[in-house]
N, C-alpha and C. Protein backbone atom coordinates (compact mmCIF):
# COMPACT_ATOMS: atom_id res chain seq x y z
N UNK A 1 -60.41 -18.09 174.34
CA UNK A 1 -59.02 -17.70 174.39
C UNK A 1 -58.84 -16.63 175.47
N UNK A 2 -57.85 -17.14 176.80
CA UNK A 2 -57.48 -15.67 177.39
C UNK A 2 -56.76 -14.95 176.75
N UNK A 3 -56.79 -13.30 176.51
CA UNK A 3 -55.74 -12.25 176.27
C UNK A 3 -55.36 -12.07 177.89
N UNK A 4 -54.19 -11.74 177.69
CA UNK A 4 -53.51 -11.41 178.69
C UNK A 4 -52.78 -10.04 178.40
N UNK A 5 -52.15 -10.22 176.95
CA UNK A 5 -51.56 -8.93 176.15
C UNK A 5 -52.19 -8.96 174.70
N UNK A 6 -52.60 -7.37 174.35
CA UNK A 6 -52.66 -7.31 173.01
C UNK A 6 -52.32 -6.00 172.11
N UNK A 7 -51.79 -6.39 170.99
CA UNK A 7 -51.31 -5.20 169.82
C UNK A 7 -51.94 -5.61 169.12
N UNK A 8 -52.50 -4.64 168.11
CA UNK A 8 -53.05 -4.47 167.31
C UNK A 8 -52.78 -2.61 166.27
N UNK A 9 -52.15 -3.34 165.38
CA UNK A 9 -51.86 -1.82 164.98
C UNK A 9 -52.23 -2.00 162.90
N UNK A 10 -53.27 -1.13 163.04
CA UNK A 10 -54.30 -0.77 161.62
C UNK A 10 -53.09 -0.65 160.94
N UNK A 11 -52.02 0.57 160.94
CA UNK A 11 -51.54 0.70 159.97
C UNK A 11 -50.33 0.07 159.48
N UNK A 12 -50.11 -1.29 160.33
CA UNK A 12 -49.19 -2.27 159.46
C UNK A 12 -49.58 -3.39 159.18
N UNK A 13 -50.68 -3.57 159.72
CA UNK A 13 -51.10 -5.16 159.50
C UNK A 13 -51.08 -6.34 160.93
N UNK A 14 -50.51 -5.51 162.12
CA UNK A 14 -49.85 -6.47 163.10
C UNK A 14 -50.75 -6.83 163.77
N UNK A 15 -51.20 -7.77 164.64
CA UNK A 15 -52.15 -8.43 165.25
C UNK A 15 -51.56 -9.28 166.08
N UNK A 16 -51.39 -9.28 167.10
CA UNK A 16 -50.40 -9.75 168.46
C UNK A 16 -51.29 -9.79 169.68
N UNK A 17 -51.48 -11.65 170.16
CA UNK A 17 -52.33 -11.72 171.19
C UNK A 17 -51.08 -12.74 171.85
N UNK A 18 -51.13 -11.98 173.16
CA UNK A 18 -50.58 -12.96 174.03
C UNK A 18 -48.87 -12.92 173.51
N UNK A 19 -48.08 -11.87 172.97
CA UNK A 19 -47.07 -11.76 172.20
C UNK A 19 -47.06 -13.09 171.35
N UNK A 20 -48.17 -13.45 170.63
CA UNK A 20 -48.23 -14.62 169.24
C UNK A 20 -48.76 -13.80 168.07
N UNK A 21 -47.85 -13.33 167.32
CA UNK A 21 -48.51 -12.92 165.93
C UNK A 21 -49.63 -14.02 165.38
N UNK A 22 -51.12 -13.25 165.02
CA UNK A 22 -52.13 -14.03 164.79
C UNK A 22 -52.00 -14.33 163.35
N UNK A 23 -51.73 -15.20 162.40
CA UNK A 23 -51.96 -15.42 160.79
C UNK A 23 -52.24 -17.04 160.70
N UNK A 24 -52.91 -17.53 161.20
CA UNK A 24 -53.48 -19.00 160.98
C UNK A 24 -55.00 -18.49 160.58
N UNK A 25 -55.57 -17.72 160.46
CA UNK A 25 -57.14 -17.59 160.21
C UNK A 25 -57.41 -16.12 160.13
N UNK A 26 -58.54 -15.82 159.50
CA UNK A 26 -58.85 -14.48 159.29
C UNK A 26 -59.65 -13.99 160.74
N UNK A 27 -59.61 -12.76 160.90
CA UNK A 27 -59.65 -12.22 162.17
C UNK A 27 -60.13 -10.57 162.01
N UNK A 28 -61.59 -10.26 162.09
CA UNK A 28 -61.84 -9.19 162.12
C UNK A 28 -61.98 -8.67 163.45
N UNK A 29 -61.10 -7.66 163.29
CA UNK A 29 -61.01 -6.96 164.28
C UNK A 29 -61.84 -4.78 164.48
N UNK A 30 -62.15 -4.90 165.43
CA UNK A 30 -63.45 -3.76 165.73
C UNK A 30 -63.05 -2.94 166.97
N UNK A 31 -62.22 -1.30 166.60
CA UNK A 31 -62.13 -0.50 167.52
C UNK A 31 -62.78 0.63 167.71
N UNK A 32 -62.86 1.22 168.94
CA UNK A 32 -63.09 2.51 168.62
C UNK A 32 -62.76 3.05 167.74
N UNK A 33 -63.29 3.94 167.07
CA UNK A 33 -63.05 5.21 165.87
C UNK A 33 -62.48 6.53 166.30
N UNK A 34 -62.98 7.44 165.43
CA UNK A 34 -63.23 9.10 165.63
C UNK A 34 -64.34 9.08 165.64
N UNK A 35 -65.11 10.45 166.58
CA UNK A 35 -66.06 10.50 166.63
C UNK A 35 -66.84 9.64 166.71
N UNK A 36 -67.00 8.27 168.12
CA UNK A 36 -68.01 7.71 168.02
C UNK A 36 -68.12 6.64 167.00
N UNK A 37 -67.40 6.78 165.96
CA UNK A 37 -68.11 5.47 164.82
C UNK A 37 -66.57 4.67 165.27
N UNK A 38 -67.04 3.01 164.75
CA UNK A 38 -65.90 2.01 165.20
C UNK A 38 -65.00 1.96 163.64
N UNK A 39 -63.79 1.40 163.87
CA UNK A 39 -63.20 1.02 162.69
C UNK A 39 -62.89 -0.11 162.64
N UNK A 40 -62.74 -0.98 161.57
CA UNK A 40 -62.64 -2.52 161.41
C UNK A 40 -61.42 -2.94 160.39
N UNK A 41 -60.80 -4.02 160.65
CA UNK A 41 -60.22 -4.47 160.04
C UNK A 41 -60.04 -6.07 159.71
N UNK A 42 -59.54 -6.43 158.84
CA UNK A 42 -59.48 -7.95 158.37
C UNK A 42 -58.21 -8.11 158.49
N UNK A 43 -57.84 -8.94 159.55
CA UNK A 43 -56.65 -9.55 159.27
C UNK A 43 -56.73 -10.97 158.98
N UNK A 44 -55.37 -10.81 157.92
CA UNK A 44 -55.05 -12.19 157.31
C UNK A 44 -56.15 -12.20 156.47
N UNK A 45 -56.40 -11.37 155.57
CA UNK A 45 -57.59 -11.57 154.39
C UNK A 45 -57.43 -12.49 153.47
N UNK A 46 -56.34 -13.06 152.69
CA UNK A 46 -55.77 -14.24 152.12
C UNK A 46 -56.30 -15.11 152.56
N UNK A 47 -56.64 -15.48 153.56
CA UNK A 47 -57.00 -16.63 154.56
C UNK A 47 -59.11 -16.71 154.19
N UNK A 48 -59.70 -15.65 154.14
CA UNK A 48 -60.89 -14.98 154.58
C UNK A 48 -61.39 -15.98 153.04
N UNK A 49 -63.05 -16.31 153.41
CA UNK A 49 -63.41 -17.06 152.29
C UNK A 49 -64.40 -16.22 151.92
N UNK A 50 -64.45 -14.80 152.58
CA UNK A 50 -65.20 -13.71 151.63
C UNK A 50 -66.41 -14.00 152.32
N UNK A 51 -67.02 -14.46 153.32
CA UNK A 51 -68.31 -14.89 154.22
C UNK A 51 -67.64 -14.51 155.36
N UNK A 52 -67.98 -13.41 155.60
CA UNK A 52 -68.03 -12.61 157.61
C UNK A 52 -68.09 -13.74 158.66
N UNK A 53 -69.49 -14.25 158.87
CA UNK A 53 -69.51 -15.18 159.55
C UNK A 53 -68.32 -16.49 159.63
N UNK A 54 -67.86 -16.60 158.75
CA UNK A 54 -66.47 -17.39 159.02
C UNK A 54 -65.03 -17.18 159.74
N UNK A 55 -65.07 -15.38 159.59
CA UNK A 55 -63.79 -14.61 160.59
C UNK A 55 -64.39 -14.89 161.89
N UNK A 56 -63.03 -14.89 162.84
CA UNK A 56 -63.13 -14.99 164.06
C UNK A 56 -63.36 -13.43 164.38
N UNK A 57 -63.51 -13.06 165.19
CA UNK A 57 -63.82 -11.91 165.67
C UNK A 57 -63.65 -11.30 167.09
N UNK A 58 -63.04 -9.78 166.80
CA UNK A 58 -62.43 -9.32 168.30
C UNK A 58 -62.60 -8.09 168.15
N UNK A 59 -63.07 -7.80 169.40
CA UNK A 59 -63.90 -6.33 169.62
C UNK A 59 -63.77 -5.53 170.70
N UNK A 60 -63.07 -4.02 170.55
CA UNK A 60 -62.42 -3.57 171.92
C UNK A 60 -63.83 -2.25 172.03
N UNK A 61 -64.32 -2.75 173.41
CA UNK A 61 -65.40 -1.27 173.71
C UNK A 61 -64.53 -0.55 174.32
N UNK A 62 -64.41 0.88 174.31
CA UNK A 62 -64.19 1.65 175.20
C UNK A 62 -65.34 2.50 175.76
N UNK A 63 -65.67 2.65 176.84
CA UNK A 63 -66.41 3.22 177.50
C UNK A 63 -66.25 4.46 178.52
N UNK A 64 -65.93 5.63 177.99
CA UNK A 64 -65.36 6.71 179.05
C UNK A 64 -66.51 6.50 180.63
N UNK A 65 -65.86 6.80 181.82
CA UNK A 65 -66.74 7.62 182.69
C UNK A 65 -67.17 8.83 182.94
N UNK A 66 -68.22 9.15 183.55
CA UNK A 66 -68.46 10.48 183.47
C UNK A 66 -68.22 11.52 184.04
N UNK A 67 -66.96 11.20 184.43
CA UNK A 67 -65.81 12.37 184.93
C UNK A 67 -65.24 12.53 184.05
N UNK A 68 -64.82 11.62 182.92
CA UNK A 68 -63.91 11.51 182.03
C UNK A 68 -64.93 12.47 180.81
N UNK A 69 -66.02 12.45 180.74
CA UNK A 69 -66.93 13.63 179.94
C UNK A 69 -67.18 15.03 180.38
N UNK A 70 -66.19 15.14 181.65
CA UNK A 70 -66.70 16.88 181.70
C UNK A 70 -65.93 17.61 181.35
């Protein structure tokens, strides 16, 4: 799948690729955190048959440079 655009916002539930709200399948999704640790979410858990390996999966790295660390 190309993204071209994406939302994703933890604290309502929204999941928007390509301006298409995602709810046909479960969809774990993996961001940066605080401090270093990532945070995850399940969207469309209704959908989810409770086996990980069955969510699709989407994962944003961020990677500062090291200008961006001094």
């Amino acid at each position: 799948m190309e993204i071209r655009k994406l939302e994703i916002d933890f604290d309502t539930g929204v999941l928007k690729i390509n301006d298409r709200e995602i709810n046909e399948y479960p969809i774990l999704a993996t961001l940066p955190g605080p401090d270093g640790w990532v945070q995850r979410k399940l969207f469309n858990p209704e959908l989810a048959t409770g086996n990980k390996e069955e969510c699709d999966r989407l994962d944003v790295t961020y990677r500062p440079s090291k200008s961006t660390l001094l």
